[in-house]
PDB file of N, CA and C in Angstrom:
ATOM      1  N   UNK A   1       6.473  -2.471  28.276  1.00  0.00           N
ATOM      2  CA  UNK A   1       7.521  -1.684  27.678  1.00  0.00           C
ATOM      3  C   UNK A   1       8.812  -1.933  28.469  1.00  0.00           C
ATOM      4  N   UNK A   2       9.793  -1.800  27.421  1.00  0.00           N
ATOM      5  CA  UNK A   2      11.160  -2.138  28.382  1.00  0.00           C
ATOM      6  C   UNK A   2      11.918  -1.341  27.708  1.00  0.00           C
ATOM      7  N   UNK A   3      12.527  -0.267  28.359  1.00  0.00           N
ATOM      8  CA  UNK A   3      13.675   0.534  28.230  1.00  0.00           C
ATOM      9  C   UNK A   3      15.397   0.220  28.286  1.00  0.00           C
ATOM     10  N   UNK A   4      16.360   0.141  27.317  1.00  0.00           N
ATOM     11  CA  UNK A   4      17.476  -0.666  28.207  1.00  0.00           C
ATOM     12  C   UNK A   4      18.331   0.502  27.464  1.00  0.00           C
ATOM     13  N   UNK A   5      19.391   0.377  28.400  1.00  0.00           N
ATOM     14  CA  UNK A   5      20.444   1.609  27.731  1.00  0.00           C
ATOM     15  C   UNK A   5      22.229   0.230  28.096  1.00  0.00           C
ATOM     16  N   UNK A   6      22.775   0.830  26.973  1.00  0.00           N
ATOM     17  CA  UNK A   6      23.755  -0.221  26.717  1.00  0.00           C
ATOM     18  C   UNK A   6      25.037   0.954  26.995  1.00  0.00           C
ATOM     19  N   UNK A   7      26.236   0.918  27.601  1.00  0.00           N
ATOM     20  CA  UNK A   7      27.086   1.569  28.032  1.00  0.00           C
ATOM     21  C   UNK A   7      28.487   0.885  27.151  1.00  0.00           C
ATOM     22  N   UNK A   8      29.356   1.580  26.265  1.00  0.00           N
ATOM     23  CA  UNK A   8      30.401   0.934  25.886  1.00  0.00           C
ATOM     24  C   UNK A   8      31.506   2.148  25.871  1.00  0.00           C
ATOM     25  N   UNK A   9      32.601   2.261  26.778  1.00  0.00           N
ATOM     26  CA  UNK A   9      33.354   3.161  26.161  1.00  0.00           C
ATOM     27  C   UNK A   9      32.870   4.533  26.558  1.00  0.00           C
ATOM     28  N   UNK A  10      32.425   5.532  25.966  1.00  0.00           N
ATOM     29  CA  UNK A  10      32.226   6.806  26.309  1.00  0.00           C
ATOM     30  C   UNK A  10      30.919   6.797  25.414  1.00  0.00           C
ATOM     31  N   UNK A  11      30.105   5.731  24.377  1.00  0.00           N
ATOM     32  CA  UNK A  11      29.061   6.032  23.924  1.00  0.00           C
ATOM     33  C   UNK A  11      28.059   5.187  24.942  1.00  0.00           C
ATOM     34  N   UNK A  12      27.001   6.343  24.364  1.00  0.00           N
ATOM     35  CA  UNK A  12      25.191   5.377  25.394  1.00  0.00           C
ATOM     36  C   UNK A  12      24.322   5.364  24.447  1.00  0.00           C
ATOM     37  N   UNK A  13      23.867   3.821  24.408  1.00  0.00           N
ATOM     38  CA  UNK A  13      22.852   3.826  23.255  1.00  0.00           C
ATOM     39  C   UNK A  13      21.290   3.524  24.172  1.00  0.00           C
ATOM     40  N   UNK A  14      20.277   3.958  24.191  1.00  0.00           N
ATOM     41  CA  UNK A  14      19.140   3.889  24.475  1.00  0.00           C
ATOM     42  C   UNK A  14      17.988   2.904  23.675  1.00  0.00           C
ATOM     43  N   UNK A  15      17.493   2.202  23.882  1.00  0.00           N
ATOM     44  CA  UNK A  15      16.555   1.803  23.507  1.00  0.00           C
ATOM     45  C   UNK A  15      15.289   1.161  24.042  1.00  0.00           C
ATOM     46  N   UNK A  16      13.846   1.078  23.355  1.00  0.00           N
ATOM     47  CA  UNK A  16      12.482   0.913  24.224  1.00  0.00           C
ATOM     48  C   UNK A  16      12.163  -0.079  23.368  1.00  0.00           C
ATOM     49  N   UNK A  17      11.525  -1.459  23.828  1.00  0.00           N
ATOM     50  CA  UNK A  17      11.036  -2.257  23.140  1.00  0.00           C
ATOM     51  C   UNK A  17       9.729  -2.713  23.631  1.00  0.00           C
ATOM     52  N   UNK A  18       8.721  -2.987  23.044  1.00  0.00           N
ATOM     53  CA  UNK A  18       6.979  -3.169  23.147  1.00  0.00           C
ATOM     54  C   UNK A  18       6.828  -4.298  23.264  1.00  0.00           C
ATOM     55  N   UNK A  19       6.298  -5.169  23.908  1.00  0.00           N
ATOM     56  CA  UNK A  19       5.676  -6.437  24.249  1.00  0.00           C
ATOM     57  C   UNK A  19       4.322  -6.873  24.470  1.00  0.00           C
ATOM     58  N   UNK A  20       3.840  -7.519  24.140  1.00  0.00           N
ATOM     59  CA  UNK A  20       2.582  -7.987  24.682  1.00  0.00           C
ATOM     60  C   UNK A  20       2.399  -9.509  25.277  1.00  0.00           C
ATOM     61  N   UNK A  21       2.507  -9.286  26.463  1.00  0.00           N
ATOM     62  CA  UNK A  21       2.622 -10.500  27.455  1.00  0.00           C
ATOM     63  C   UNK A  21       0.985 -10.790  28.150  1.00  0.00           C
ATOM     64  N   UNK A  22       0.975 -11.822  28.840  1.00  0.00           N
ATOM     65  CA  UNK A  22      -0.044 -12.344  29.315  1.00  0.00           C
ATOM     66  C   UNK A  22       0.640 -12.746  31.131  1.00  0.00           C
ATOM     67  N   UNK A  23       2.303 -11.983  31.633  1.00  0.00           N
ATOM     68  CA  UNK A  23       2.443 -12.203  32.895  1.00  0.00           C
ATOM     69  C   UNK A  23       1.916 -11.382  34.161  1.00  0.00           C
ATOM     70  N   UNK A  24       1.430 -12.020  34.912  1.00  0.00           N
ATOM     71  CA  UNK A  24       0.756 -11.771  36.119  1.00  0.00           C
ATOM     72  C   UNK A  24       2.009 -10.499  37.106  1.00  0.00           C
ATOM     73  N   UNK A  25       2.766 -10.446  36.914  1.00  0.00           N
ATOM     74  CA  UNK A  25       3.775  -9.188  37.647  1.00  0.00           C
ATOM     75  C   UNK A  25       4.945  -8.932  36.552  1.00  0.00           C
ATOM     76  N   UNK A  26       5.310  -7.646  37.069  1.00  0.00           N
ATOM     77  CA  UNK A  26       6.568  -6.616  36.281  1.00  0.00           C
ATOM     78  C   UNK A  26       7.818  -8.067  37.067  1.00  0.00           C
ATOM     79  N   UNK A  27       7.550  -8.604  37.994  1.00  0.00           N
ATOM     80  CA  UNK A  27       8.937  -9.238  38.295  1.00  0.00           C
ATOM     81  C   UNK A  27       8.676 -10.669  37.663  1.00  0.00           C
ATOM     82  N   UNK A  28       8.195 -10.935  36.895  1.00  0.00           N
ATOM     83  CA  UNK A  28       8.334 -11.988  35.906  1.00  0.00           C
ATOM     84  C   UNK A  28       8.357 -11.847  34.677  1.00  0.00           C
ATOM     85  N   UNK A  29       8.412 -10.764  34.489  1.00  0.00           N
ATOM     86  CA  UNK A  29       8.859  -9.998  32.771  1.00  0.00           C
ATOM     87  C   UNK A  29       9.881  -9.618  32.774  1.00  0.00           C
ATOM     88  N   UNK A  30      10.811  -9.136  34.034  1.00  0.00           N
ATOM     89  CA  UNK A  30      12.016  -9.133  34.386  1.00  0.00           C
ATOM     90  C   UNK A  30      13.021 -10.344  34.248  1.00  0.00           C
ATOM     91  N   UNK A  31      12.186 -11.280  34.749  1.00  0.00           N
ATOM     92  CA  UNK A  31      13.099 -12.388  34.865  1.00  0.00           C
ATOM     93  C   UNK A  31      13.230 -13.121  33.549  1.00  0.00           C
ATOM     94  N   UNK A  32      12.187 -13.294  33.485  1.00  0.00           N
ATOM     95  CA  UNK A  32      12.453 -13.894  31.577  1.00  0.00           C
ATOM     96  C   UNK A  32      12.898 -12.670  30.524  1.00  0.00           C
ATOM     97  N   UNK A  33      13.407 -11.352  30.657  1.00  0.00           N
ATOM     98  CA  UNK A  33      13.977 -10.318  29.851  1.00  0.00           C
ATOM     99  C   UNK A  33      15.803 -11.239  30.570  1.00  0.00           C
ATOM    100  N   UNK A  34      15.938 -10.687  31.965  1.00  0.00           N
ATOM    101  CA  UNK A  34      17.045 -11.815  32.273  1.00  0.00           C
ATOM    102  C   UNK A  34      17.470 -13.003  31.857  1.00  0.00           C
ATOM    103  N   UNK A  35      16.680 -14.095  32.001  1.00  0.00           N
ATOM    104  CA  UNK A  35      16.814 -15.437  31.478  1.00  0.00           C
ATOM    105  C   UNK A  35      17.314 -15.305  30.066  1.00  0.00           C
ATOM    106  N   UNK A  36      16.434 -14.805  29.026  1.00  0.00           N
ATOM    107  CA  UNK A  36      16.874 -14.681  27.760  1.00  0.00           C
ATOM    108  C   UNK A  36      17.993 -14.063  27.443  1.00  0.00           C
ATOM    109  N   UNK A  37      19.106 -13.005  28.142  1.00  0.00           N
ATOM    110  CA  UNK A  37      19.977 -12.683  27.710  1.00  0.00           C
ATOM    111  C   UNK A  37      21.058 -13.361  28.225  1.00  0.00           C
ATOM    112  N   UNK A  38      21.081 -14.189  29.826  1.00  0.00           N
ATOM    113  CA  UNK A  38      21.736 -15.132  29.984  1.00  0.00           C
ATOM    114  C   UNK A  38      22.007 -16.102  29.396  1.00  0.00           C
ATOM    115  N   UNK A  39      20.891 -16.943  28.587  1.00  0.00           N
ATOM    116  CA  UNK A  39      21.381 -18.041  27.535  1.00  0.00           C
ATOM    117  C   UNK A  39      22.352 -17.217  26.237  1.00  0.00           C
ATOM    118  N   UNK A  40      22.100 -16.114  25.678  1.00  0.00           N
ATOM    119  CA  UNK A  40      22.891 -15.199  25.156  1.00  0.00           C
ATOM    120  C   UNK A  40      24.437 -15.592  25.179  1.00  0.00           C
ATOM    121  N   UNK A  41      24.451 -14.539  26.579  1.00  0.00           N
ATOM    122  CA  UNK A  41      25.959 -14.487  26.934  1.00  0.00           C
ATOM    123  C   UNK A  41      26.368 -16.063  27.652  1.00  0.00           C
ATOM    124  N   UNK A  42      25.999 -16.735  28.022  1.00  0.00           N
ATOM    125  CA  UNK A  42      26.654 -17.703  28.632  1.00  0.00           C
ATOM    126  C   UNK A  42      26.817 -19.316  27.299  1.00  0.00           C
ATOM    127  N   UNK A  43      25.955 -19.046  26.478  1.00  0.00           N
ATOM    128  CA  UNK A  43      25.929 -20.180  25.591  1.00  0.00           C
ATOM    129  C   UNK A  43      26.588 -19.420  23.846  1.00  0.00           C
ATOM    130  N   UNK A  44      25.909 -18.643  23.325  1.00  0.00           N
ATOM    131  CA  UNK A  44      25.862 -18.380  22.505  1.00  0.00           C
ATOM    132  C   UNK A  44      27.654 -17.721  21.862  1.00  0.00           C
ATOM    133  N   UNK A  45      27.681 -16.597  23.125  1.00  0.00           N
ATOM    134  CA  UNK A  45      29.061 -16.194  23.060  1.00  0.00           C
ATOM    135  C   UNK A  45      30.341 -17.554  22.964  1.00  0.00           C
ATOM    136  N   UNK A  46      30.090 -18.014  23.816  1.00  0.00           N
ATOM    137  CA  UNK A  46      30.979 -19.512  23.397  1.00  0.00           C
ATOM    138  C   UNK A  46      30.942 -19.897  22.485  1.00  0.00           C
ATOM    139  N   UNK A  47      30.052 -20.116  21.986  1.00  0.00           N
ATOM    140  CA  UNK A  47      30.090 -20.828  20.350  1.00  0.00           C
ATOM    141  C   UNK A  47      30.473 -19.822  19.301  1.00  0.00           C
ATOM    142  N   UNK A  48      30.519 -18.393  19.830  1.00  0.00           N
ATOM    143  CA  UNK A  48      30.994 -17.622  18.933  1.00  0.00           C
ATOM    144  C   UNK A  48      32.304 -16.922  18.838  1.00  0.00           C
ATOM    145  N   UNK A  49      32.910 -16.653  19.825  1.00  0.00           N
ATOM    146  CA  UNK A  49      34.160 -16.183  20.308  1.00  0.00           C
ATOM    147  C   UNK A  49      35.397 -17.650  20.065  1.00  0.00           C
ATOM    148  N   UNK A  50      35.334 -18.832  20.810  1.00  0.00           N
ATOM    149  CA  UNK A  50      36.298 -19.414  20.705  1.00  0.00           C
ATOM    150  C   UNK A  50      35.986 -20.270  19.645  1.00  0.00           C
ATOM    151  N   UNK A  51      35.175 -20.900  18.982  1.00  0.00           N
ATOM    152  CA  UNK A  51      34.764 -21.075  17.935  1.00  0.00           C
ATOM    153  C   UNK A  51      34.196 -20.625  17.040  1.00  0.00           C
ATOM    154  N   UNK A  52      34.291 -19.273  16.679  1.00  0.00           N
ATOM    155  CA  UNK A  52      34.165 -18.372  15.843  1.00  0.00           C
ATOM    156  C   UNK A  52      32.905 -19.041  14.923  1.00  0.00           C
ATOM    157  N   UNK A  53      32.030 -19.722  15.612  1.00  0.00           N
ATOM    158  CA  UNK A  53      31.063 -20.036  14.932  1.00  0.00           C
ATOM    159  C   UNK A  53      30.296 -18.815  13.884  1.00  0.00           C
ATOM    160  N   UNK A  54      30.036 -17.615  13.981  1.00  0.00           N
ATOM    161  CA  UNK A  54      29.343 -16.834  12.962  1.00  0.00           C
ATOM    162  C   UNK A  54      30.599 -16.976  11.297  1.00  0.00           C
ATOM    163  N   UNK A  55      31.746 -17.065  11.794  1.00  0.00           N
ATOM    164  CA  UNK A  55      32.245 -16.869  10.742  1.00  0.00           C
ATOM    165  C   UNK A  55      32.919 -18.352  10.214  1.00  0.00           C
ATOM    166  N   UNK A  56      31.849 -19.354  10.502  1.00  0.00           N
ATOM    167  CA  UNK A  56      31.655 -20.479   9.446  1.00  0.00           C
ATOM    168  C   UNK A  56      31.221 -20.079   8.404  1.00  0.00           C
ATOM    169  N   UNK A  57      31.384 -21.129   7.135  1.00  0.00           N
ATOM    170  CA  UNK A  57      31.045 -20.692   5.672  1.00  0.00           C
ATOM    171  C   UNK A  57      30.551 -22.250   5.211  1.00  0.00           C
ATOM    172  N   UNK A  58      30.020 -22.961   6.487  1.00  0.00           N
ATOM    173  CA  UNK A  58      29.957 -24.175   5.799  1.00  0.00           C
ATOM    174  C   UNK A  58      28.176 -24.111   5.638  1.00  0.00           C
ATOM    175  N   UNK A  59      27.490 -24.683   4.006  1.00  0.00           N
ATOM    176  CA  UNK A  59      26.328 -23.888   4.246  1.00  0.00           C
ATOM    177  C   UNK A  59      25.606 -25.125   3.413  1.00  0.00           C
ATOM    178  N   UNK A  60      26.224 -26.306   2.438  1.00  0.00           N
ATOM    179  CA  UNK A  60      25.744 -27.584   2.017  1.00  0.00           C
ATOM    180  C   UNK A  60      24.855 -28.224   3.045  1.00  0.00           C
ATOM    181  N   UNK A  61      23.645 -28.486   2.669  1.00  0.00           N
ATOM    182  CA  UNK A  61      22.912 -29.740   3.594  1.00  0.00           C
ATOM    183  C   UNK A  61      22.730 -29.455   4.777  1.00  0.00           C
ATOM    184  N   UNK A  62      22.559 -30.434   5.682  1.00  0.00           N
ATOM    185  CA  UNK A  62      23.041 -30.934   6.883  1.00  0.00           C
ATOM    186  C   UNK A  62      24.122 -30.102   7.429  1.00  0.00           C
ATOM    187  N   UNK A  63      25.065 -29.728   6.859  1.00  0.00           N
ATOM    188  CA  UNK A  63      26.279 -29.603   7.422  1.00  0.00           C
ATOM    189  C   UNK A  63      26.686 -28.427   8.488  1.00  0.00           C
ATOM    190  N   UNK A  64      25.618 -27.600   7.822  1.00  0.00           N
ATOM    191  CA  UNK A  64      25.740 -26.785   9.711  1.00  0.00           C
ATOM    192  C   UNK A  64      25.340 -26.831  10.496  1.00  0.00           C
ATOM    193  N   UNK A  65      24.125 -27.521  10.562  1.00  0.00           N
ATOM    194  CA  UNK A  65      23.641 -28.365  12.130  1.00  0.00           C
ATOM    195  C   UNK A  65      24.304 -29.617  12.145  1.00  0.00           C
ATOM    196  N   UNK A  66      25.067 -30.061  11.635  1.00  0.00           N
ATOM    197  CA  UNK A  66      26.126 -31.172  12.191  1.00  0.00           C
ATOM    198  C   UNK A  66      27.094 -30.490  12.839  1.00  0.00           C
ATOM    199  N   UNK A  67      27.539 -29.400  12.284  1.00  0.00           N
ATOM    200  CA  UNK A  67      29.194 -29.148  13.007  1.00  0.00           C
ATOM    201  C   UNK A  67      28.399 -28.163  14.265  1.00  0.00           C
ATOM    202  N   UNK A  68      27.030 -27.950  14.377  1.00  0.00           N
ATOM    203  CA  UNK A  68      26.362 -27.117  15.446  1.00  0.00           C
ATOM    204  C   UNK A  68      26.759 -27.924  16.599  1.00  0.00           C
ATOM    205  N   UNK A  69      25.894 -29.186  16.562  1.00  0.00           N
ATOM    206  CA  UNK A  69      25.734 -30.474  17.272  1.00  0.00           C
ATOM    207  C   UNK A  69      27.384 -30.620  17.928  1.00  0.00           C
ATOM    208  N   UNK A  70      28.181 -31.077  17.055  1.00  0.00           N
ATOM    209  CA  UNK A  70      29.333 -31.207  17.220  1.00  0.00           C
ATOM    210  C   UNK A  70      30.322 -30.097  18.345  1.00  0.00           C
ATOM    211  N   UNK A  71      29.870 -29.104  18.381  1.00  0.00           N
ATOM    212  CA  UNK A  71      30.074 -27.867  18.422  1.00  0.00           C
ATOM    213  C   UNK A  71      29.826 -27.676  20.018  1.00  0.00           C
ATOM    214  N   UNK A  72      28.698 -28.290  20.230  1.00  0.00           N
ATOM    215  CA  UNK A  72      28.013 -28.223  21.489  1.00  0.00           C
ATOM    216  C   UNK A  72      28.396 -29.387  22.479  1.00  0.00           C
ATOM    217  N   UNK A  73      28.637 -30.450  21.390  1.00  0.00           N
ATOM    218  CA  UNK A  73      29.021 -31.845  22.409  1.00  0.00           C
ATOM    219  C   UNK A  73      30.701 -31.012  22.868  1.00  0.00           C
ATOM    220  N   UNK A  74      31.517 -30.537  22.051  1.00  0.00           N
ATOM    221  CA  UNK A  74      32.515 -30.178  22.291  1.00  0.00           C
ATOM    222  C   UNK A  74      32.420 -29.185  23.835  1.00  0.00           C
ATOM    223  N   UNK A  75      31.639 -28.076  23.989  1.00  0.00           N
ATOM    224  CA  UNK A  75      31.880 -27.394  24.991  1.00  0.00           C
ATOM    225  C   UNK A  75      31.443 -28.020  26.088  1.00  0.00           C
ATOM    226  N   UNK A  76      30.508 -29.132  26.199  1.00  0.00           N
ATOM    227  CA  UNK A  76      30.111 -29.616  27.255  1.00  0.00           C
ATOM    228  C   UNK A  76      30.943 -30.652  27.661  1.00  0.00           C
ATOM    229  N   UNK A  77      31.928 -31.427  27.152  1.00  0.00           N
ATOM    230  CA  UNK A  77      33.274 -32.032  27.171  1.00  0.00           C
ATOM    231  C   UNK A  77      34.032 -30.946  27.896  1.00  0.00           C
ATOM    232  N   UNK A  78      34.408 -29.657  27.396  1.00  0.00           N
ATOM    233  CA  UNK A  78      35.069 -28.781  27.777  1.00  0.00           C
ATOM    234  C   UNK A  78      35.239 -28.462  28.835  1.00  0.00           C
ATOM    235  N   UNK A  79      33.891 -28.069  29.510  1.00  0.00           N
ATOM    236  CA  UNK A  79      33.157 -27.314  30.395  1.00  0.00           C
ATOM    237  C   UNK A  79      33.537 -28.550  31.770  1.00  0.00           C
ATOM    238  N   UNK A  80      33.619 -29.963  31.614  1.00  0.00           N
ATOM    239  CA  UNK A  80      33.038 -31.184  32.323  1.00  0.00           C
ATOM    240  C   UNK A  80      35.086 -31.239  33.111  1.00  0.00           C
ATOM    241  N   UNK A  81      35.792 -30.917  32.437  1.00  0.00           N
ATOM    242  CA  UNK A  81      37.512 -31.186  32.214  1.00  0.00           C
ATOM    243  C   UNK A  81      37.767 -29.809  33.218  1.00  0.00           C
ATOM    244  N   UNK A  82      37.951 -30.325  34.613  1.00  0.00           N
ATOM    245  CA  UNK A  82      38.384 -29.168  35.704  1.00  0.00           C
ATOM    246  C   UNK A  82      39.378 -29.686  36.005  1.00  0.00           C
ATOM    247  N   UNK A  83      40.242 -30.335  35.613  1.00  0.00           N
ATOM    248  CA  UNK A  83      41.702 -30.162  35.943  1.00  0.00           C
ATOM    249  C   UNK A  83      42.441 -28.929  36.045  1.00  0.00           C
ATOM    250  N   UNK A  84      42.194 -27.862  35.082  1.00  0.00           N
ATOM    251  CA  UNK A  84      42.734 -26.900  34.322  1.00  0.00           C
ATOM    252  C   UNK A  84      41.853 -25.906  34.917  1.00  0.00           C
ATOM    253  N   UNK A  85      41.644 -24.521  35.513  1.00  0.00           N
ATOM    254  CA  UNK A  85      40.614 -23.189  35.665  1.00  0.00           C
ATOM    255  C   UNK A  85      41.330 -22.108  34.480  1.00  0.00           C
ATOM    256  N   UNK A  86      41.411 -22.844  33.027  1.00  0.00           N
ATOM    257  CA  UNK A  86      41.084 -21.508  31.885  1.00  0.00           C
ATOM    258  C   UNK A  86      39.517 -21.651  31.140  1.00  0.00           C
ATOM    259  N   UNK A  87      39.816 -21.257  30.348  1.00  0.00           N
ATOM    260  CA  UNK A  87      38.578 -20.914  30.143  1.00  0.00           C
ATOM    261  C   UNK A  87      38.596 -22.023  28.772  1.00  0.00           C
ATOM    262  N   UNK A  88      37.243 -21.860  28.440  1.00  0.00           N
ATOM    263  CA  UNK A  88      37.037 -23.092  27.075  1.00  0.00           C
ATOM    264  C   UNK A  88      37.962 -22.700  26.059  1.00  0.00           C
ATOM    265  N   UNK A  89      37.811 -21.400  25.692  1.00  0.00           N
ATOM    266  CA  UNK A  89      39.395 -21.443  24.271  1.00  0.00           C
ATOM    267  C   UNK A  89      40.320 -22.076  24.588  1.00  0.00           C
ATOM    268  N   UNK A  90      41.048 -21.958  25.766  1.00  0.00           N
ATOM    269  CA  UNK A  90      42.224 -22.431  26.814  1.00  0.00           C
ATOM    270  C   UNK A  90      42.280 -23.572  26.366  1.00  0.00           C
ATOM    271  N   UNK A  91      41.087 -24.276  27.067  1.00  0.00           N
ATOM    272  CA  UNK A  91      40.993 -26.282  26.846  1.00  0.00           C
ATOM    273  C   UNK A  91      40.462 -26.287  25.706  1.00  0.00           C
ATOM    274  N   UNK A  92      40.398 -25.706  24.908  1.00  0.00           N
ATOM    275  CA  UNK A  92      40.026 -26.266  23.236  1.00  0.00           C
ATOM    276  C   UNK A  92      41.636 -26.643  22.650  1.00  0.00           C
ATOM    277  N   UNK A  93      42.171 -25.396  22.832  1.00  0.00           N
ATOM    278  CA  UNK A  93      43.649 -25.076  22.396  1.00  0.00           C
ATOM    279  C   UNK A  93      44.801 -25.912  22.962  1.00  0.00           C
ATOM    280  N   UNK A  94      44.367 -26.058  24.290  1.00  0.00           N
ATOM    281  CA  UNK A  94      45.432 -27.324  24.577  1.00  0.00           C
ATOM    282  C   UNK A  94      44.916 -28.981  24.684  1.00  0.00           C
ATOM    283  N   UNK A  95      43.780 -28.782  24.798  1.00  0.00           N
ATOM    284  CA  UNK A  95      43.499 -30.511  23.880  1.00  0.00           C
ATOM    285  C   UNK A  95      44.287 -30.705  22.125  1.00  0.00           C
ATOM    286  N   UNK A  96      43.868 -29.538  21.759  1.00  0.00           N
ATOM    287  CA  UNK A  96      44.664 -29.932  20.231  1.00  0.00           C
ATOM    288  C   UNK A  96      46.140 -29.669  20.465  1.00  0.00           C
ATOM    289  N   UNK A  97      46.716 -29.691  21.083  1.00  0.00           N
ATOM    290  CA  UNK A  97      48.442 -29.739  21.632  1.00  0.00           C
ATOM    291  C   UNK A  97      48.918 -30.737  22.237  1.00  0.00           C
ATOM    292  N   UNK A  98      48.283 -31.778  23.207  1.00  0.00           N
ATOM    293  CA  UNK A  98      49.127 -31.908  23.315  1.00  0.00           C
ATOM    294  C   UNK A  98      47.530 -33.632  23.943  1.00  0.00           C
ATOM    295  N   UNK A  99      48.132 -34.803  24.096  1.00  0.00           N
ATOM    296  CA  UNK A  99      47.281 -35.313  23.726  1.00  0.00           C
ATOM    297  C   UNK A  99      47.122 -35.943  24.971  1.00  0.00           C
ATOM    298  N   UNK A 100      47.468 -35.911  26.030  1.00  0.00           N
ATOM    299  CA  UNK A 100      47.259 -36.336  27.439  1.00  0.00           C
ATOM    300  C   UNK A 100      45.888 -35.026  27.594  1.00  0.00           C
ATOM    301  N   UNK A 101      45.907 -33.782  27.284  1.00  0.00           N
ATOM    302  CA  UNK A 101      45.109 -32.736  27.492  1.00  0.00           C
ATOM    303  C   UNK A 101      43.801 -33.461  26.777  1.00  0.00           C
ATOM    304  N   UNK A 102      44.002 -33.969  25.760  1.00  0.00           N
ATOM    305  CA  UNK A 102      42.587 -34.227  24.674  1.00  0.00           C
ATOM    306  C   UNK A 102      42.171 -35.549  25.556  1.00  0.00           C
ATOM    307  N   UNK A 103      43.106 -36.396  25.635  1.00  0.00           N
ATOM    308  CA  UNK A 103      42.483 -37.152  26.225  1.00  0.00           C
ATOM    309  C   UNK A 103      41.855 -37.191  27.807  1.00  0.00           C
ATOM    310  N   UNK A 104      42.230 -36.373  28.826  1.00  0.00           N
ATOM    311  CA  UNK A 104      41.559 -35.879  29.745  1.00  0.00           C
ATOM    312  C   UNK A 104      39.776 -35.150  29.548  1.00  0.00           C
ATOM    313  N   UNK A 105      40.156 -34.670  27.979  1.00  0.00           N
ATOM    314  CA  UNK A 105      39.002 -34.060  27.798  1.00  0.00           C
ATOM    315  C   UNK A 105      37.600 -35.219  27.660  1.00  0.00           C
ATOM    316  N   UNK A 106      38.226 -36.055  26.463  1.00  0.00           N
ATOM    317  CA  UNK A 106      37.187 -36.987  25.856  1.00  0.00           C
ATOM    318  C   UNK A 106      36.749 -38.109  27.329  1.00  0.00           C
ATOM    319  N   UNK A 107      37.733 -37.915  28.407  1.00  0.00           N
ATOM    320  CA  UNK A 107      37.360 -38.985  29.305  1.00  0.00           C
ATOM    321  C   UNK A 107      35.707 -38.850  29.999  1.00  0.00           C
ATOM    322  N   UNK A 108      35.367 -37.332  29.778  1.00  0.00           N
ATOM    323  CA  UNK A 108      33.992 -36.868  30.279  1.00  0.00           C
ATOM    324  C   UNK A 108      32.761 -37.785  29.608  1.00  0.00           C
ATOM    325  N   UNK A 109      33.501 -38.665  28.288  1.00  0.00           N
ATOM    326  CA  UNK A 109      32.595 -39.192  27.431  1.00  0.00           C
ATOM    327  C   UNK A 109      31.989 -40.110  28.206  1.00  0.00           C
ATOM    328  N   UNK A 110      33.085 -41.447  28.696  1.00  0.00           N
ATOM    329  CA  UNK A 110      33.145 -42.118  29.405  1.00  0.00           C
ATOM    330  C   UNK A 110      32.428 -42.520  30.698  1.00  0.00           C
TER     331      UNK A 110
END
């Protein structure tokens, strides 16, 4: 059982969720409850905040695990480009400005 209470603002939301695991200690049900919300916030939020990935509408074929793919080669380009300490919207936004920036970016290809 795992209890988590979420804090935003002046509201508290509570909640208990049931599992049935096969791990040998409470501190390795911990860590993979951890692990899993880290890929969360550290991957997922990126693809959703500066690329507003949920509010794609592209839904033919292939075509949203292409621009996924695409999507991902992009932040890891991003991520690779430390010239700059902003953040990935930052170097998304000024690769498309200005083209010494883009091309610093794509050099990670290389």
């Amino acid at each position: 059982m795992l209890r988590s209470e979420r804090r935003f603002d002046h509201e508290v939301s509570r909640e208990t969720h049931y599992f049935l695991l096969s791990f040998s200690s409470a501190l390795t049900f911990a860590y993979a409850v951890r692990s899993h919300w880290g890929i969360e916030n550290c991957l997922h939020w990126v693809l959703d905040v500066p690329f507003r990935e949920d509010d794609s509408r592209v839904r033919l074929g292939h075509s949203s695990a292409n621009l996924a793919v695409l999507r991902l080669i992009t932040v890891n380009l991003l991520r690779q480009e430390k010239s700059s300490r902003v953040g990935i919207h930052a170097k998304r936004l000024k690769a498309g400005w200005d083209h010494t920036s883009l091309l610093r970016v794509l050099d990670g290809l290389i």
